[in-house]
Protein backbone atom coordinates (compact mmCIF):
# COMPACT_ATOMS: atom_id res chain seq x y z
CA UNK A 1 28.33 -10.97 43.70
CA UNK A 2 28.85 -10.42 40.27
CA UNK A 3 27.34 -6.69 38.78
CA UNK A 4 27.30 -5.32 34.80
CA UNK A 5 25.67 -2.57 34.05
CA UNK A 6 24.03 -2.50 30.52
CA UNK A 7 22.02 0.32 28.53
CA UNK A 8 23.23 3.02 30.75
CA UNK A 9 20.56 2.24 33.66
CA UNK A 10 20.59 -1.02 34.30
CA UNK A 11 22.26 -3.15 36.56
CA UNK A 12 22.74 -7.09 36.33
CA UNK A 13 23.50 -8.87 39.38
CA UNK A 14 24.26 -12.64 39.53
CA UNK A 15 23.96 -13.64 43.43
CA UNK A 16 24.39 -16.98 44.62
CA UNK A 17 23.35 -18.35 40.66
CA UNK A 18 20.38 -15.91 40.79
CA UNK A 19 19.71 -13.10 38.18
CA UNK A 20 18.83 -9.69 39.19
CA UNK A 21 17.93 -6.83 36.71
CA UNK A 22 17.70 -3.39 38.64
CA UNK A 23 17.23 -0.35 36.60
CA UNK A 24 17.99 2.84 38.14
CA UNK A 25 15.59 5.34 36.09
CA UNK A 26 12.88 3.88 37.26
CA UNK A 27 10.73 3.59 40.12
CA UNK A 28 11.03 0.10 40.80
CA UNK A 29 14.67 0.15 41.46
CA UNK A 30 13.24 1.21 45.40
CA UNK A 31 10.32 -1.43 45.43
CA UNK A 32 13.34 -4.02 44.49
CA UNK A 33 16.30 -2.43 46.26
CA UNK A 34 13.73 -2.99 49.45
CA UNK A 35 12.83 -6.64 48.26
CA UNK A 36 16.76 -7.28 47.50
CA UNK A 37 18.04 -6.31 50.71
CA UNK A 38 16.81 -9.42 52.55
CA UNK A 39 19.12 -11.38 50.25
CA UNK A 40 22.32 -8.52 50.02
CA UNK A 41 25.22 -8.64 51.88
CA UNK A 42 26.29 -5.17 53.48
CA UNK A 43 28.91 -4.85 51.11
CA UNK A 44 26.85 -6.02 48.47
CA UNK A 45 24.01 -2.98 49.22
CA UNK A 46 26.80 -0.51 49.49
CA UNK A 47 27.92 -1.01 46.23
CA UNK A 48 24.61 -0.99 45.10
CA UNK A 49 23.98 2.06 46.22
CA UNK A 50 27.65 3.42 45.41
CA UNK A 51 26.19 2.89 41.94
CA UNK A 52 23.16 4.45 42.15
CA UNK A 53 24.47 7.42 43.36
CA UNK A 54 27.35 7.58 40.52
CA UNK A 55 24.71 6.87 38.17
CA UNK A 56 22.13 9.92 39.70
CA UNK A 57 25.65 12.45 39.62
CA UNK A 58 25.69 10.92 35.57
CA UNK A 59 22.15 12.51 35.33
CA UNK A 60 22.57 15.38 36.48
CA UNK A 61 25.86 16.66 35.67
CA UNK A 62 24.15 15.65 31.55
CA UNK A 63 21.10 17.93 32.89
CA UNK A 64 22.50 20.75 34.65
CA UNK A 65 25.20 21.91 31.58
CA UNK A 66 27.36 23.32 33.96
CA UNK A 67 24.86 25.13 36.52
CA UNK A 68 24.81 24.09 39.78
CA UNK A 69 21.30 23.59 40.05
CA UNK A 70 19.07 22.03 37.49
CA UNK A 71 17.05 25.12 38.11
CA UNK A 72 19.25 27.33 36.75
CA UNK A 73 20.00 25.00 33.40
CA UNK A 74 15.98 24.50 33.05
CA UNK A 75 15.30 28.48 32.93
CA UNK A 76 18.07 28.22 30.34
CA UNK A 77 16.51 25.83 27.89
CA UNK A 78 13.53 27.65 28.70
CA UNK A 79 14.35 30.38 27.67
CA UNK A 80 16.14 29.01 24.59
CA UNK A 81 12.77 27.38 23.35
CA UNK A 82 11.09 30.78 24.16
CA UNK A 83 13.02 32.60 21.78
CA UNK A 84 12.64 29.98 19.10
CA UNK A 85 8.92 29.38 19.29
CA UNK A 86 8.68 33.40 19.13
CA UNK A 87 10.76 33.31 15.98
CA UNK A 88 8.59 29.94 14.60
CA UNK A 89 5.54 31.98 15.21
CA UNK A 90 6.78 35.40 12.78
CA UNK A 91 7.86 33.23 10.67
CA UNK A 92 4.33 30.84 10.56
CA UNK A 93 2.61 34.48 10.71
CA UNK A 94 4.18 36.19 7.73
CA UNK A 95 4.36 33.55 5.50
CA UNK A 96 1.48 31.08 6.13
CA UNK A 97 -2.04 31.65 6.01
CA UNK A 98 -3.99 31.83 9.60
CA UNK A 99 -5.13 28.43 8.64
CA UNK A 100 -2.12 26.68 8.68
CA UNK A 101 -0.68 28.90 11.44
CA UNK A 102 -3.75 27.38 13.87
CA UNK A 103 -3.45 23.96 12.56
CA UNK A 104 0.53 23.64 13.47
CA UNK A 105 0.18 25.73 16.46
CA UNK A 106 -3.55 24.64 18.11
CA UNK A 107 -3.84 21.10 16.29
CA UNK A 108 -3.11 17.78 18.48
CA UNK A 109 -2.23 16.03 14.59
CA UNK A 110 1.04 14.52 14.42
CA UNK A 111 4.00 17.26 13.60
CA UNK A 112 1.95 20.16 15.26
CA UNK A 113 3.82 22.23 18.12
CA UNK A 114 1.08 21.35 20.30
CA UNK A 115 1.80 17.66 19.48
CA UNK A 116 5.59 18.27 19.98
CA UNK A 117 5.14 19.99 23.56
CA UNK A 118 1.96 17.14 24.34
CA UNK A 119 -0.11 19.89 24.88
CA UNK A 120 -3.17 21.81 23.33
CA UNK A 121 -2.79 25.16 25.55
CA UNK A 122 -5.17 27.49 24.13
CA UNK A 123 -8.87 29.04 24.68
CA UNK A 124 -8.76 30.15 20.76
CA UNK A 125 -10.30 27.48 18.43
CA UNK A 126 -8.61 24.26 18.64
CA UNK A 127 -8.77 22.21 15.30
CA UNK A 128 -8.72 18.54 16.00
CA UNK A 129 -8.08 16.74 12.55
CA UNK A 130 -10.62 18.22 10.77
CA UNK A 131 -12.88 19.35 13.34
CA UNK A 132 -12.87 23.03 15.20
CA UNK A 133 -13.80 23.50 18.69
CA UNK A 134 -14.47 26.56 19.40
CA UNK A 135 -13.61 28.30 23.29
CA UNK A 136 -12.33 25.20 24.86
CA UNK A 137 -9.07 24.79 26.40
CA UNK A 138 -7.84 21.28 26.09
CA UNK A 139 -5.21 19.54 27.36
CA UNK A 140 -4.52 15.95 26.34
CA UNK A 141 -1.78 12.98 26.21
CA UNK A 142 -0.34 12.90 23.21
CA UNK A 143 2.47 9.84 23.59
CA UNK A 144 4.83 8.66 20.74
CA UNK A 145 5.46 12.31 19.35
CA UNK A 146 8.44 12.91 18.08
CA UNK A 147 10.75 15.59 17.77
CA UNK A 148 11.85 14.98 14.79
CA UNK A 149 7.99 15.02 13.27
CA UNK A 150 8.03 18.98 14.06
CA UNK A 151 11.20 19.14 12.37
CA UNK A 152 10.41 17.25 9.60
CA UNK A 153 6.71 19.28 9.20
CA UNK A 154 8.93 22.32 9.54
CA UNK A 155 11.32 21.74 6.86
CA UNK A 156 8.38 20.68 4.75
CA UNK A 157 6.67 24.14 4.87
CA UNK A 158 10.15 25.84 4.59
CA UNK A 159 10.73 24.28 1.48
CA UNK A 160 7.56 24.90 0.26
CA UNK A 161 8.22 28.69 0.81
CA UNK A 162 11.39 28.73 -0.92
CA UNK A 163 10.23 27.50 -4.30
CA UNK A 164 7.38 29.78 -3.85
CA UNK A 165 10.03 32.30 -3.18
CA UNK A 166 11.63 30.96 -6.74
CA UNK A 167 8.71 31.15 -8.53
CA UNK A 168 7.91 34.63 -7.58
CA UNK A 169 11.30 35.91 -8.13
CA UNK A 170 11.33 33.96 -11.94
């Protein structure tokens, strides 16, 4: 048997002049692990699986920073988000009309908080694009949001306050 693991996750096995890809973030590595076994040596599945459990240890020790439960590191980066959506939302609130507070905070368009956490969360008015529905509370798929389009949007309105800053103060 002949293994290589590639891209972190996966794992290329050449048996007996057969290719193999398993890929251990997924949940097909059981459906093929079960399939595989058939066809795997005892050795063979214990090194499989000596692998698979390295890799799992790999994911959590990068998720758990330290704690010994991912419980404890989740309420952590809760937390941490807490505090900076509180500040996001002063900031949005002092300096931003309530038009522009509602569309980056109760808006599914691309760069919107809502779009950033994949959720619309609110029974205010939600504007969608252009359109305002009023008393609903909506929750929706949003895939292939980024965040780095909240940051960008972010920076955009920050700069935008700074030269209005400049202007005022010239």
């Amino acid at each position: 048997m002949w293994a290589k693991c590639k891209c972190k996750t996966y794992l290329l096995m050449k048996m007996r002049k057969k290719k193999v890809t398993l890929c251990f973030n997924d949940f097909s590595y059981t459906d093929k692990i079960s399939e595989l076994m058939e066809q795997l040596t005892e050795e063979e599945y214990a090194l499989i699986e000596q692998l698979k459990s390295i890799y799992d240890y790999a994911v959590f020790s990068r998720n758990s920073k330290g704690y010994d439960y991912l419980s404890c590191a989740r309420v952590e980066l809760y937390e941490k988000h807490k505090k900076t959506l509180k500040l996001l939302k002063a900031l949005y609130r002092k300096y931003k009309t309530e038009e522009e507070y509602n569309r980056m905070f109760r808006s599914n368009t691309d760069g919107t908080y809502s779009a950033y956490v994949n959720s619309l969360n609110s029974t205010d008015a939600i504007l969608n694009s252009n359109e305002v529905v009023e008393d609903s509370k909506y929750r929706r798929n949003m895939k292939k949001r980024k965040s780095e389009d909240i940051y960008a949007t972010i920076k955009k309105h920050l700069r935008i306050l700074q030269r209005i800053r400049m202007l005022a103060s010239s």
